[in-house]
Protein backbone atom coordinates (compact mmCIF):
# COMPACT_ATOMS: atom_id res chain seq x y z
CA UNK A 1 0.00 0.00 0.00
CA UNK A 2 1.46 3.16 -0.75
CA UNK A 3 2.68 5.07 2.46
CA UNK A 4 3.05 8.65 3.65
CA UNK A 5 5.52 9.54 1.15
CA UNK A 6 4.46 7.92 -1.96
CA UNK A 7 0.94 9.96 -1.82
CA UNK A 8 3.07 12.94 -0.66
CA UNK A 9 4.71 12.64 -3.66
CA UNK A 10 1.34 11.81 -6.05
CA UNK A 11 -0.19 14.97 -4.58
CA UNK A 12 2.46 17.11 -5.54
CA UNK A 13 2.75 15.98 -8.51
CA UNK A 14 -1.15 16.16 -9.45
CA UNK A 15 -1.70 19.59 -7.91
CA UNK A 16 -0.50 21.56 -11.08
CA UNK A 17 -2.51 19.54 -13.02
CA UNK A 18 -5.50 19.41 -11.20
CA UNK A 19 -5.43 22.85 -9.33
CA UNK A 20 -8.12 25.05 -10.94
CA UNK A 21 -9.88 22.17 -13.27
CA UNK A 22 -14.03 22.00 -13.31
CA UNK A 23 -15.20 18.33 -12.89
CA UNK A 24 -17.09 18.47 -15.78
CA UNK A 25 -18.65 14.56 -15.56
CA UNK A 26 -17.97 11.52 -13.59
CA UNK A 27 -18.27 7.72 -15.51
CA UNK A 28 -17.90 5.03 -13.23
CA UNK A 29 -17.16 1.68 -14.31
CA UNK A 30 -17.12 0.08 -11.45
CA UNK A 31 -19.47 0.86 -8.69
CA UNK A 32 -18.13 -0.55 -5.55
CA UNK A 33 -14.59 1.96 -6.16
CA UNK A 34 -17.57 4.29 -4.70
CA UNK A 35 -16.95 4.82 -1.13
CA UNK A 36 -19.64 7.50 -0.28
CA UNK A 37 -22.73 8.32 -1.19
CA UNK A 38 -24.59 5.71 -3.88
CA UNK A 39 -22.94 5.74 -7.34
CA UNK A 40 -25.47 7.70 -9.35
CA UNK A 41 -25.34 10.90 -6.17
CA UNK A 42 -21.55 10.56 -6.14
CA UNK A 43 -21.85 11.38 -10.15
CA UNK A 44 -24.41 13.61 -9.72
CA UNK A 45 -23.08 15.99 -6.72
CA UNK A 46 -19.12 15.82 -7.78
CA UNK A 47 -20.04 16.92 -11.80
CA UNK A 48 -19.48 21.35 -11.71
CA UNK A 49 -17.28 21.29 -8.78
CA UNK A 50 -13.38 22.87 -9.49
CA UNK A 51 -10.69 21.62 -7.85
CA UNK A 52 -8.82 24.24 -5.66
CA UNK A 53 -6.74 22.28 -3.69
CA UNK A 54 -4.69 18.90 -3.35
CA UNK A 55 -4.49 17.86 0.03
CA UNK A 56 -3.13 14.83 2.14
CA UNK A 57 -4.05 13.01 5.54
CA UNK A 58 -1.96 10.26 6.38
CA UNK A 59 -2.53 7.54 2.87
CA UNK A 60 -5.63 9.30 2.12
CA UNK A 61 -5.53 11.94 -0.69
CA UNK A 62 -7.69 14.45 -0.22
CA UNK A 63 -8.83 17.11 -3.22
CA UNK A 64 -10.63 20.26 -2.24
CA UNK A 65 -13.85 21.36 -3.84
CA UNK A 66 -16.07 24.33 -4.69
CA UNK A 67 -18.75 25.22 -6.74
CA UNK A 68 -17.68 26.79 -9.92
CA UNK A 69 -18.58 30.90 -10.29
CA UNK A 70 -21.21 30.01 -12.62
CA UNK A 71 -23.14 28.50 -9.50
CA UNK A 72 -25.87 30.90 -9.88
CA UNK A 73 -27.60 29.43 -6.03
CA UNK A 74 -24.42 30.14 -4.28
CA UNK A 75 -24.28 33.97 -6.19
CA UNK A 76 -27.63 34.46 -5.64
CA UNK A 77 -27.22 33.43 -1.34
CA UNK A 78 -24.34 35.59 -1.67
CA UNK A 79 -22.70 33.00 0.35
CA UNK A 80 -19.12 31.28 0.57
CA UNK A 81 -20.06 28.06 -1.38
CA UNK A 82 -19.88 24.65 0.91
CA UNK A 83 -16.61 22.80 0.33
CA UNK A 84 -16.46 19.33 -0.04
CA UNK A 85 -13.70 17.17 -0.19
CA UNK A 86 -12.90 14.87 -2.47
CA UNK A 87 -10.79 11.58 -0.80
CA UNK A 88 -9.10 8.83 -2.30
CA UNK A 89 -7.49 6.00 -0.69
CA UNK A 90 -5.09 4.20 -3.33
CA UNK A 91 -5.34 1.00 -0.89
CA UNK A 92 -2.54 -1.58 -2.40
CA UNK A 93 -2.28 -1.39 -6.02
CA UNK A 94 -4.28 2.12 -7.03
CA UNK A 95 -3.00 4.91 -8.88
CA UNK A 96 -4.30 8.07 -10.80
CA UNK A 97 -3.17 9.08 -13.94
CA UNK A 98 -3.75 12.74 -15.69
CA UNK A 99 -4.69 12.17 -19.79
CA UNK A 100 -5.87 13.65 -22.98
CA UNK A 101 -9.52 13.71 -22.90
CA UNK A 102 -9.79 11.48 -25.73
CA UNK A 103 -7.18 8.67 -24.09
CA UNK A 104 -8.92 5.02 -24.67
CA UNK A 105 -10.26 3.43 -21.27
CA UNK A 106 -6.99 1.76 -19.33
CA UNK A 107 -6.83 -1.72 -18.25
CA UNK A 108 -8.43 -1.84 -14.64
CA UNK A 109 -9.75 1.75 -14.85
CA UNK A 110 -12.41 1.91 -12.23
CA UNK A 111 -13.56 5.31 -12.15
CA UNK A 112 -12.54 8.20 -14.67
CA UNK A 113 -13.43 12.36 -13.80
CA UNK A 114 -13.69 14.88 -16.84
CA UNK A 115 -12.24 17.88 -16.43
CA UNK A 116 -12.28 21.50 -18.03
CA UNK A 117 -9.32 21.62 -20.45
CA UNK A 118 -9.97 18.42 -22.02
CA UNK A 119 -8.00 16.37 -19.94
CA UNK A 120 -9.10 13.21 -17.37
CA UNK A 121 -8.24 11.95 -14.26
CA UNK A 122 -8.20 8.26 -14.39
CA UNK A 123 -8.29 6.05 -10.90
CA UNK A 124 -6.47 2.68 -12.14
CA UNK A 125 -6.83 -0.22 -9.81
CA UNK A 126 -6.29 -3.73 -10.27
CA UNK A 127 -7.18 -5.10 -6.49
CA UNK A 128 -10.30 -2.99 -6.25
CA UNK A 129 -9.70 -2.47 -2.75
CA UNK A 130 -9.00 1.53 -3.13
CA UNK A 131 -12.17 3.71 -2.69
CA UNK A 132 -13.14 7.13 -3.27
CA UNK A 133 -15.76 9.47 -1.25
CA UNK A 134 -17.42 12.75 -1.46
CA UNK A 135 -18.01 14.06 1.53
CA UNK A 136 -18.07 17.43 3.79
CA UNK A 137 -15.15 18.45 5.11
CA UNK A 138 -16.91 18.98 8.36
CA UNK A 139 -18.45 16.05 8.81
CA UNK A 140 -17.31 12.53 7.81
CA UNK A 141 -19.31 9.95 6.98
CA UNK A 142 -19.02 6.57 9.29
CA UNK A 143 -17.11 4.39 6.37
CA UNK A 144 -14.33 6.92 6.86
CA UNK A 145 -13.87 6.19 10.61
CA UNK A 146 -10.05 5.55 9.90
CA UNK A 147 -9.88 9.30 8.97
CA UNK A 148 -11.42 10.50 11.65
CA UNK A 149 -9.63 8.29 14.35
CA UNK A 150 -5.86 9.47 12.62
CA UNK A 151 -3.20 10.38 14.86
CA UNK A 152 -0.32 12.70 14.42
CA UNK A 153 2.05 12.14 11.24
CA UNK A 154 5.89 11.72 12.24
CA UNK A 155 6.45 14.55 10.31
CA UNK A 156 4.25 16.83 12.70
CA UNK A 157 6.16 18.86 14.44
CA UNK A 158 4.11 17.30 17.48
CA UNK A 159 5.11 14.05 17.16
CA UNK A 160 7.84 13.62 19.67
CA UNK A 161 9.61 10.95 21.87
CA UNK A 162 6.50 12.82 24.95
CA UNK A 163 3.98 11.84 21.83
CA UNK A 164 5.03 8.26 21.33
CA UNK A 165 5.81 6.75 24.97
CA UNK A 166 2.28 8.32 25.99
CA UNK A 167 0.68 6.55 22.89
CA UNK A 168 2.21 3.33 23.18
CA UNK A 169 4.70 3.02 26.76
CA UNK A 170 1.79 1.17 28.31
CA UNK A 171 0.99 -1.00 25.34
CA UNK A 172 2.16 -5.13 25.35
CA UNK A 173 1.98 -5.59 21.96
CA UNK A 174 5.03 -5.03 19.28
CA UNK A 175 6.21 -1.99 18.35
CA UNK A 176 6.19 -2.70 14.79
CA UNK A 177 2.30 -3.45 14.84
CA UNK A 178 2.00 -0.23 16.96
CA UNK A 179 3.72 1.96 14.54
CA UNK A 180 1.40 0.44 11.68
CA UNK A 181 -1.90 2.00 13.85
CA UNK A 182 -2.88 4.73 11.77
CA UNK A 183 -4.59 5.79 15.30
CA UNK A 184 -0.76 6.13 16.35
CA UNK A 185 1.66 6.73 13.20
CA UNK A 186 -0.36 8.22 10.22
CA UNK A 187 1.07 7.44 7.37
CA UNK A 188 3.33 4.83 7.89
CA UNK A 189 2.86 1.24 7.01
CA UNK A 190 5.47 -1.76 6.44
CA UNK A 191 8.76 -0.62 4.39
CA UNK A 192 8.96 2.78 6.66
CA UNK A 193 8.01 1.03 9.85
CA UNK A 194 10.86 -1.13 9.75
CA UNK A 195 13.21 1.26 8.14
CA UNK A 196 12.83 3.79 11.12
CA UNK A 197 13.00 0.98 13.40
CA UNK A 198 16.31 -0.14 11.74
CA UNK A 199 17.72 3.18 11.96
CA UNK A 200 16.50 3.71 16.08
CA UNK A 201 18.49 0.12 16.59
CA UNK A 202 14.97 -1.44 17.63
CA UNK A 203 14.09 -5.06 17.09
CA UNK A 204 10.18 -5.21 15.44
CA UNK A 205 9.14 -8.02 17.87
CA UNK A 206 9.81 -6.22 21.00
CA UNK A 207 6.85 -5.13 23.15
CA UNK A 208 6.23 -1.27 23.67
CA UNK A 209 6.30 -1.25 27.17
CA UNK A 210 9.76 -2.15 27.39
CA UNK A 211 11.44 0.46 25.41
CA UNK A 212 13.92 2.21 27.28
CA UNK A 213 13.53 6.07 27.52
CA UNK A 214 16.19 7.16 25.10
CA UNK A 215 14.89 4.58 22.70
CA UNK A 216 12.02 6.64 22.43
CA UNK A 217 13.55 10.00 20.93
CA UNK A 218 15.61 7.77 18.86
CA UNK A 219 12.45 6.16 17.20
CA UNK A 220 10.85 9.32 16.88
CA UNK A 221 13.06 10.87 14.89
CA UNK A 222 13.70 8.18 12.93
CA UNK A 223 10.53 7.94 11.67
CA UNK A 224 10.44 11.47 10.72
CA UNK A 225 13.87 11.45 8.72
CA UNK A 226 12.53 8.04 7.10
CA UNK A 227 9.57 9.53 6.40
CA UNK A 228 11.33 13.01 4.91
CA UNK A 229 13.69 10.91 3.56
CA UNK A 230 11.10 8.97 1.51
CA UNK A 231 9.44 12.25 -0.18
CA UNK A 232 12.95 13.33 -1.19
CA UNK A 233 13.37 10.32 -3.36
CA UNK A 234 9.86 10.58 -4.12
CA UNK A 235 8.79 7.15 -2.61
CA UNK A 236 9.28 3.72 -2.68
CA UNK A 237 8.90 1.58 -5.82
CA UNK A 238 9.11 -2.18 -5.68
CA UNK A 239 9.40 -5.10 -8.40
CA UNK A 240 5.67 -5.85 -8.01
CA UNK A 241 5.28 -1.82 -9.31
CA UNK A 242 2.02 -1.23 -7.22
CA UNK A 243 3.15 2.29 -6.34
CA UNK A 244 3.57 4.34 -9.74
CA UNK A 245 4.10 8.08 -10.13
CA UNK A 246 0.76 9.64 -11.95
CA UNK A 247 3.14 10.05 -14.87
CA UNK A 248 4.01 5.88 -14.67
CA UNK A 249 7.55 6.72 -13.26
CA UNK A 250 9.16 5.04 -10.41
CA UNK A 251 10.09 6.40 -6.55
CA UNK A 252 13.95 6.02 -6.10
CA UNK A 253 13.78 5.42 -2.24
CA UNK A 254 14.00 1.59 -2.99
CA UNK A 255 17.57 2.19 -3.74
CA UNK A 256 18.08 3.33 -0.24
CA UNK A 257 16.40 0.45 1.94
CA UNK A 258 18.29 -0.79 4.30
CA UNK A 259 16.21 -4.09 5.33
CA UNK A 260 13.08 -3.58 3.89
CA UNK A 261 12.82 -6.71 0.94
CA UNK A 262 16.58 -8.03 1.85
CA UNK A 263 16.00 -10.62 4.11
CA UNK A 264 19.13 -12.81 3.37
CA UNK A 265 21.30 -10.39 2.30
CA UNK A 266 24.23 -8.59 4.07
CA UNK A 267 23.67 -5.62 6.63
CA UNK A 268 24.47 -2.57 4.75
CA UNK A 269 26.44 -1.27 8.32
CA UNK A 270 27.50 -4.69 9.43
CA UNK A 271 27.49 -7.57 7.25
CA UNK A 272 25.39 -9.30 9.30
CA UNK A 273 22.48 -11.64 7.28
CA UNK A 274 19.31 -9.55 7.34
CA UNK A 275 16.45 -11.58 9.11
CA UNK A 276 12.47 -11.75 8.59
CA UNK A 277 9.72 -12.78 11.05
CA UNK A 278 5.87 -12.33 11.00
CA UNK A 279 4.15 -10.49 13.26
CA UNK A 280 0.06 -10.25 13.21
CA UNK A 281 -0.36 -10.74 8.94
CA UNK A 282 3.31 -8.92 8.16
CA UNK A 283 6.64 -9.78 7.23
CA UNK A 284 8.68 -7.42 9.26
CA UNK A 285 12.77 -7.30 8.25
CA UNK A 286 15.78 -6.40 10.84
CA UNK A 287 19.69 -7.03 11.35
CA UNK A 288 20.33 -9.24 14.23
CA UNK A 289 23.80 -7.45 15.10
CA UNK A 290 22.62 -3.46 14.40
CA UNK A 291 18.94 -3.44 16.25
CA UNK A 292 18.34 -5.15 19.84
């Protein structure tokens, strides 16, 4: 699934193209990509809105709408028009891709938008397991409870070694499933979990609640440098390809992994063989010698 960085990097790479559009019509081909409301609504209330703003919570991409100035209700009110967000969660294999108008329907396409300028937004997505909803940005419907329920990002300037023992110090479970609680981490899932956990010298299986105390501003800011890290090479991209660029190009963070994917090779710091286990429904990846 992509992570913190990989949408980071979609949604900056979208916003020029999709800052300023008009949705001019919606055609979805498949109708369970439809998060929130019903199909035929979701069609209905997204077709006039403009696009003023790419956003991002966590994996969820989040596109800012308004009514267009040819709303003549919303001139007539004389009233700042209701904004409404448009969210998209890429799940494992989804991405978008920006087109010519006139571009032939792509293999797995699932939804596609129209926009002003004849171009398209295309939502590709083999798995169907991403979604998209329109919804107010005030209030958030119940299928989007993981929104709601986010905690800070590593990158917040908020999220500190105070934030992290009080969120998980009392916890028995592993720190790697911890870290993968969007309730806890936003944003980070399995390559940057154990990356930062390679990098603070912690073993995944270990419980929470015995961390030491300097372990904890040592994991704290290495998720954030993993995380920053990860935007600067503009994500991760594996062999399977599931995260693409919206252009089809590919993240160059792979290139950096130190365990993540080389279970059985050589520590990149100590030689040492790098070593998998599961924990819950996840392969998790660590050097025997470097974390403890």
């Amino acid at each position: 699934m992509p992570e913190l960085p990989e949408v980071e990097t979609i949604r900056r790479e979208l916003e020029p193209l999709l800052k300023g559009r008009r949705i001019v019509s919606v055609n979805v081909l498949r109708p369970d990509i439809v998060g929130w409301p019903k199909p035929n609504a979701f069609k209905r209330l997204v077709a006039g809105l403009t696009i003023v703003e790419l956003a991002r919570r966590g994996k969820y991409l989040l596109l800012r709408l308004k009514p267009g100035l040819q709303n003549a209700e919303c001139r007539t009110r004389n009233a700042e028009p209701k904004q409404n967000l448009l969210v998209i969660h890429l799940r494992l294999s989804g991405h978008l891709k920006v087109m010519d108008s006139r571009a032939p329907v792509q293999r797995f396409e699932r939804i596609r938008f129209r926009l002003s300028g004849r171009r398209v937004l295309v939502f590709v997505e083999p798995r169907v397991l991403g979604r998209v909803y329109l919804v107010s940005e005030d209030r958030l419907p119940s299928v989007l409870k993981g929104l709601q329920e986010m905690g800070l990002e590593p990158i917040h300037r908020d999220f500190d070694a105070g934030y992290l023992k009080d969120k998980v110090g009392h916890r028995r479970s592993s720190i790697k499933g911890l870290l993968l609680d969007q309730s806890i981490a936003a944003g980070i899932g399995n390559i940057y979990s154990d990356e930062a956990l390679f990098r603070s010298g912690i073993r995944p299986e270990r419980t929470a609640h015995r961390l030491r105390r300097a372990e904890y501003p040592r994991l704290a800011r290495a998720l954030r440098e993993v995380l920053r890290d990860g935007i600067r090479h503009m994500g991760t991209t594996m062999s399977d390809s599931r995260y693409q660029r919206p252009k089809g190009m590919p993240g160059g963070f792979q290139k950096h992994l130190m365990v993540f994917d080389r279970e059985g090779e050589p520590c990149r710091v100590c030689s040492t063989v790098i070593k998998s286990c599961r924990i819950g429904n996840r392969t998790s990846r660590y050097c025997p010698k470097c974390q403890t």
